[in-house]
N, C-alpha and C. Protein backbone atom coordinates (compact mmCIF):
# COMPACT_ATOMS: atom_id res chain seq x y z
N UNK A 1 -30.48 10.05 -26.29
CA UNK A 1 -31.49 11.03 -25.97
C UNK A 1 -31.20 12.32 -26.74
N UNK A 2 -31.73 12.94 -27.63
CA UNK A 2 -31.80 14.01 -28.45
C UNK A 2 -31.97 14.92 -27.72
N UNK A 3 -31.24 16.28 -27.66
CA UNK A 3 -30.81 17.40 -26.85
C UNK A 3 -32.13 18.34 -27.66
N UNK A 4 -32.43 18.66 -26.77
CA UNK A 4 -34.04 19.79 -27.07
C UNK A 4 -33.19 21.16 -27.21
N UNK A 5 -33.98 21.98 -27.78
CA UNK A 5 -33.47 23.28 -28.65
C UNK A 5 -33.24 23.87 -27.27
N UNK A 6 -34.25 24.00 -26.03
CA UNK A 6 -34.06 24.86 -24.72
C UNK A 6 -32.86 24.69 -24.05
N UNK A 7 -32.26 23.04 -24.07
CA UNK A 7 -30.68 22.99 -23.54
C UNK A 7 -29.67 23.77 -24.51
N UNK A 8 -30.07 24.10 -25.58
CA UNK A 8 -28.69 24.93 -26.34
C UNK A 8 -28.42 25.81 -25.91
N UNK A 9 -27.21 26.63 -25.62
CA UNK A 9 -26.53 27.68 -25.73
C UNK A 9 -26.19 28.30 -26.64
N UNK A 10 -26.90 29.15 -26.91
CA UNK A 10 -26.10 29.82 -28.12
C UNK A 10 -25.11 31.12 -27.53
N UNK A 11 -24.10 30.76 -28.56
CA UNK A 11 -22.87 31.83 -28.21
C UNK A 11 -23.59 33.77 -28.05
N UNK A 12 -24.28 34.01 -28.71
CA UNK A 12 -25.01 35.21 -28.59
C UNK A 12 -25.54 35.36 -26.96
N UNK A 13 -25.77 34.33 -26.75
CA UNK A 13 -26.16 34.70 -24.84
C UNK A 13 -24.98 34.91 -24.56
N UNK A 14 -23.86 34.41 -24.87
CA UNK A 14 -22.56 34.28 -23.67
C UNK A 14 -22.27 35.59 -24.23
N UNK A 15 -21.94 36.03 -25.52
CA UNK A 15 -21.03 37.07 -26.02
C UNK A 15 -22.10 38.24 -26.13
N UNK A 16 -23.51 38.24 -25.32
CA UNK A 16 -24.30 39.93 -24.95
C UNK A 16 -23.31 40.21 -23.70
N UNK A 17 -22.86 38.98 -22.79
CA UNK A 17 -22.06 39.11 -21.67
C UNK A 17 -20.72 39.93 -21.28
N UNK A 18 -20.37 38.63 -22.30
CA UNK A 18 -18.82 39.30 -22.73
C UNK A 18 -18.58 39.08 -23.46
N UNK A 19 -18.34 39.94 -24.31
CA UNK A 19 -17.59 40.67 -25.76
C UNK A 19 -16.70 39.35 -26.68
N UNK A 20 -15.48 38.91 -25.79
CA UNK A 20 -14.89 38.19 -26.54
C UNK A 20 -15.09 36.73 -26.24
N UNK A 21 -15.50 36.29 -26.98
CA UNK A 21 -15.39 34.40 -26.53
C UNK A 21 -14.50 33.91 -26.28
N UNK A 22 -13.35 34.21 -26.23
CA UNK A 22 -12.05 33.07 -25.45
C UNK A 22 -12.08 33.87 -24.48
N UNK A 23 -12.54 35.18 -24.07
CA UNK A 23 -12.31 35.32 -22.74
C UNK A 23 -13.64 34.99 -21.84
N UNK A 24 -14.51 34.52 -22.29
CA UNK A 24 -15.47 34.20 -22.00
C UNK A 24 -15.82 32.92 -21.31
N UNK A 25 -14.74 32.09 -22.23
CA UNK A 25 -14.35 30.74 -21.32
C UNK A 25 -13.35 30.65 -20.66
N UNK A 26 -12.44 31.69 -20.54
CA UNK A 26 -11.71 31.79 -19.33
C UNK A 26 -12.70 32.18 -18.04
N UNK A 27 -13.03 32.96 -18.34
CA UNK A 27 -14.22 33.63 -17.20
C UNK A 27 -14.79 32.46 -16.25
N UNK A 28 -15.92 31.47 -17.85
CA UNK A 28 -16.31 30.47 -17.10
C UNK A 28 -15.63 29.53 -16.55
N UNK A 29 -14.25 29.08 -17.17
CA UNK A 29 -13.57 28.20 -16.23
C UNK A 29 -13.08 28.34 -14.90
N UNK A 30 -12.73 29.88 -15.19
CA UNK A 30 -12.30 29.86 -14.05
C UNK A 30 -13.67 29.77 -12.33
N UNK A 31 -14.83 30.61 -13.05
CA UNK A 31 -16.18 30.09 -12.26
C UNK A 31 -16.31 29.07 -11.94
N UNK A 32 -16.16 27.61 -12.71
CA UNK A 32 -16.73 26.57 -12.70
C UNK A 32 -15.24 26.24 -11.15
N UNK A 33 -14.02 26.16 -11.72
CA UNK A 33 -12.96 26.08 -10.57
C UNK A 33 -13.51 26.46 -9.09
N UNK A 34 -13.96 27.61 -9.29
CA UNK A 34 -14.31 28.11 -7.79
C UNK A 34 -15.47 27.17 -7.14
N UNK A 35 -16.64 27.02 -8.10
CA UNK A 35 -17.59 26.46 -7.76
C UNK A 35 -17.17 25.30 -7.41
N UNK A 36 -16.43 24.23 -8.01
CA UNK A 36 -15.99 22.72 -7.87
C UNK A 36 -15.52 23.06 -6.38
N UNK A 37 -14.73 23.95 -6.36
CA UNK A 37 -13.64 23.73 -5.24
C UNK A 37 -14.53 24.40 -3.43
N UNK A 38 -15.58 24.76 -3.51
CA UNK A 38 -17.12 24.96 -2.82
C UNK A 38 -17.43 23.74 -2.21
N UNK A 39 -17.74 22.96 -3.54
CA UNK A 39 -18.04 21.57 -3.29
C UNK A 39 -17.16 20.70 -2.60
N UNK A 40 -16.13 20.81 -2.80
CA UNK A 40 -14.71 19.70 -2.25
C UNK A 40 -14.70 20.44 -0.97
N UNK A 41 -15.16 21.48 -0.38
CA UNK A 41 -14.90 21.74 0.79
C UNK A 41 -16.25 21.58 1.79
N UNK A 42 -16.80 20.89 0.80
CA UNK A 42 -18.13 20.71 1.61
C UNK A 42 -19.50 21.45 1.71
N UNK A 43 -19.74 22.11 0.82
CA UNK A 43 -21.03 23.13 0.01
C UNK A 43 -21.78 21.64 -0.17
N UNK A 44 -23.41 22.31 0.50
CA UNK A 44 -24.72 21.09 -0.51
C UNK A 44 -24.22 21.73 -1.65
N UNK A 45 -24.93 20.40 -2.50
CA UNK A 45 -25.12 20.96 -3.67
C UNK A 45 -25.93 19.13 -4.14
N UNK A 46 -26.76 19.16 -5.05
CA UNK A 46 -27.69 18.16 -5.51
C UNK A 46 -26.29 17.03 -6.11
N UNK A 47 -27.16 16.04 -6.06
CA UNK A 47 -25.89 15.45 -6.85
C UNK A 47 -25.73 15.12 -8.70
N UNK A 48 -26.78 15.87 -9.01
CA UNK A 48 -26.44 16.17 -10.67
C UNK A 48 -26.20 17.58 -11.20
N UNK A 49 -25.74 18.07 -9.69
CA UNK A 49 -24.92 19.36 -10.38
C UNK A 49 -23.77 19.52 -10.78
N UNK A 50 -23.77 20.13 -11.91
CA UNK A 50 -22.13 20.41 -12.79
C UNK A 50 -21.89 21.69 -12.78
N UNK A 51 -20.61 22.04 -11.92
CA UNK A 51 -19.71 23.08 -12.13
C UNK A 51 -19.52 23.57 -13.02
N UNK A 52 -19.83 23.08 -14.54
CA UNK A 52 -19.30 24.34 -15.55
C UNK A 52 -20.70 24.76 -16.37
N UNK A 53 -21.94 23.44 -15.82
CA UNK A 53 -23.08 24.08 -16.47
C UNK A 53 -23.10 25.59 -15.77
N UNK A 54 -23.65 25.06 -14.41
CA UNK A 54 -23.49 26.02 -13.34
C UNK A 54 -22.81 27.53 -13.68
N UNK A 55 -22.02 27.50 -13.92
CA UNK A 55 -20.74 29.01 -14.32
C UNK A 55 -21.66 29.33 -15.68
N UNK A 56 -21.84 28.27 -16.69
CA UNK A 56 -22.16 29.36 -17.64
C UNK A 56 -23.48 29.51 -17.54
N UNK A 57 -24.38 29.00 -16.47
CA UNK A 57 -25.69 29.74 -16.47
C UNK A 57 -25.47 31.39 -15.91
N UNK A 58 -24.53 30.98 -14.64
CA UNK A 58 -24.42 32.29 -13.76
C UNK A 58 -23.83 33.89 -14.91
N UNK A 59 -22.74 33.39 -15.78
CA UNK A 59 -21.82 34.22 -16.71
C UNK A 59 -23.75 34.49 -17.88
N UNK A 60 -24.28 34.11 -18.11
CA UNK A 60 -25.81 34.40 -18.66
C UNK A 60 -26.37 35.44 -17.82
N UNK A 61 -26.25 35.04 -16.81
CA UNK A 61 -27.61 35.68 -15.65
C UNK A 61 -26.47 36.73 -15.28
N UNK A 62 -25.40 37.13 -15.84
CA UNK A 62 -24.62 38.01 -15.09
C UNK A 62 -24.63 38.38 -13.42
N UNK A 63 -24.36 36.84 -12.90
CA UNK A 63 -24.14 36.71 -11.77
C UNK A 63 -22.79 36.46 -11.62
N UNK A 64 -21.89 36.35 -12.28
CA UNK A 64 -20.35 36.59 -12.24
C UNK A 64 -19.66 38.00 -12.71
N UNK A 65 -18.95 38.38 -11.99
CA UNK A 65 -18.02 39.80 -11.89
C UNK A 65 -16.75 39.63 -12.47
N UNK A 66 -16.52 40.23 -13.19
CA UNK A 66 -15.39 40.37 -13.39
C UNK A 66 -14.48 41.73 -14.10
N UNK A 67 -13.17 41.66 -13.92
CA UNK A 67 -12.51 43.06 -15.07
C UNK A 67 -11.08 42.77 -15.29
N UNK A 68 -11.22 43.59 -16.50
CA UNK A 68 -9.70 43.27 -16.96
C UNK A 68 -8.62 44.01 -16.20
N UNK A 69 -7.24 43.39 -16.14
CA UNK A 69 -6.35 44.48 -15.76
C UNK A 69 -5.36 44.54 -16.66
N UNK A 70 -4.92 45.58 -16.86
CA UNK A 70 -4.01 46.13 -18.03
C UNK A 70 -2.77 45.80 -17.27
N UNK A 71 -1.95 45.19 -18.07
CA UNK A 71 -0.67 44.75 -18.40
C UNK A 71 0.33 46.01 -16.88
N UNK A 72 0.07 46.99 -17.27
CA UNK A 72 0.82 48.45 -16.83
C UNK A 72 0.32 48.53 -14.94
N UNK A 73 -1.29 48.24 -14.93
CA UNK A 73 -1.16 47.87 -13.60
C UNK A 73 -0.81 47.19 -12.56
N UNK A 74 -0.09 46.47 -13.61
CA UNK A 74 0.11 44.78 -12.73
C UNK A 74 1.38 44.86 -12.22
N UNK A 75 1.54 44.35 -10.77
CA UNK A 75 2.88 44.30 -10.55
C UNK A 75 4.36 43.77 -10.48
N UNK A 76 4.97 44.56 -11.21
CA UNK A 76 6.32 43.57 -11.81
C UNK A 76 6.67 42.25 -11.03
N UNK A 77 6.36 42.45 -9.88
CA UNK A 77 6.65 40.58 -9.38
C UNK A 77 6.10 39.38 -10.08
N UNK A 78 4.54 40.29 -11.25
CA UNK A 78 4.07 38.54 -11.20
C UNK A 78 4.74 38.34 -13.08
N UNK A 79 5.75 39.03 -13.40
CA UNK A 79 6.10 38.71 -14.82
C UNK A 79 7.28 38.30 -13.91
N UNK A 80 7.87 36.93 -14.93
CA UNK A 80 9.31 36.93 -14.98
C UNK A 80 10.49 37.67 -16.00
N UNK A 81 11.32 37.51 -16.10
CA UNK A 81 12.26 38.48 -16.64
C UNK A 81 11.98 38.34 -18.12
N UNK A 82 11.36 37.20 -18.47
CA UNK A 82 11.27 37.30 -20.04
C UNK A 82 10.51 38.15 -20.22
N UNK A 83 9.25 38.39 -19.72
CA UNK A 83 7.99 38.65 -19.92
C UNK A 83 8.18 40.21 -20.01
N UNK A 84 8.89 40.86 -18.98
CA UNK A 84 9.09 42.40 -18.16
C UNK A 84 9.32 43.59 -19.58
């Protein structure tokens, strides 16, 4: 079945979102995780829904939140000694 031009994604939708594309699929993976794990706890959901379509429609529709945290805010417990 030949994929119609309307199912494409183009990277320009994801990256008006967010800026960098590898963090962009961190973003969505980590969305799609939450969403799966919704489901395993017992969320309807249709049964030809996919968790990572799902995330990157929401990361489009800027229905996902997110922000960075700088290295300096973070608290020394979660580096180990190499890292510090």
């Amino acid at each position: 079945m030949p994929t119609t031009i309307e199912k494409l994604v183009l990277i320009e939708k994801i990256t008006d979102r967010i800026a960098n594309r590898y963090e962009a699929v961190r973003v969505m993976a980590k969305e799609a995780r939450r969403l799966n794990s919704l489901i395993i706890r017992g969320a309807q959901a249709d049964a030809d829904f996919k968790p990572t379509t799902a995330a990157l429609n929401r990361v489009i529709d800027d229905k996902v939140k997110y922000e960075y945290v700088e290295r300096e805010e973070m608290p020394d417990e979660m580096f180990t000694e190499d890292e510090k």
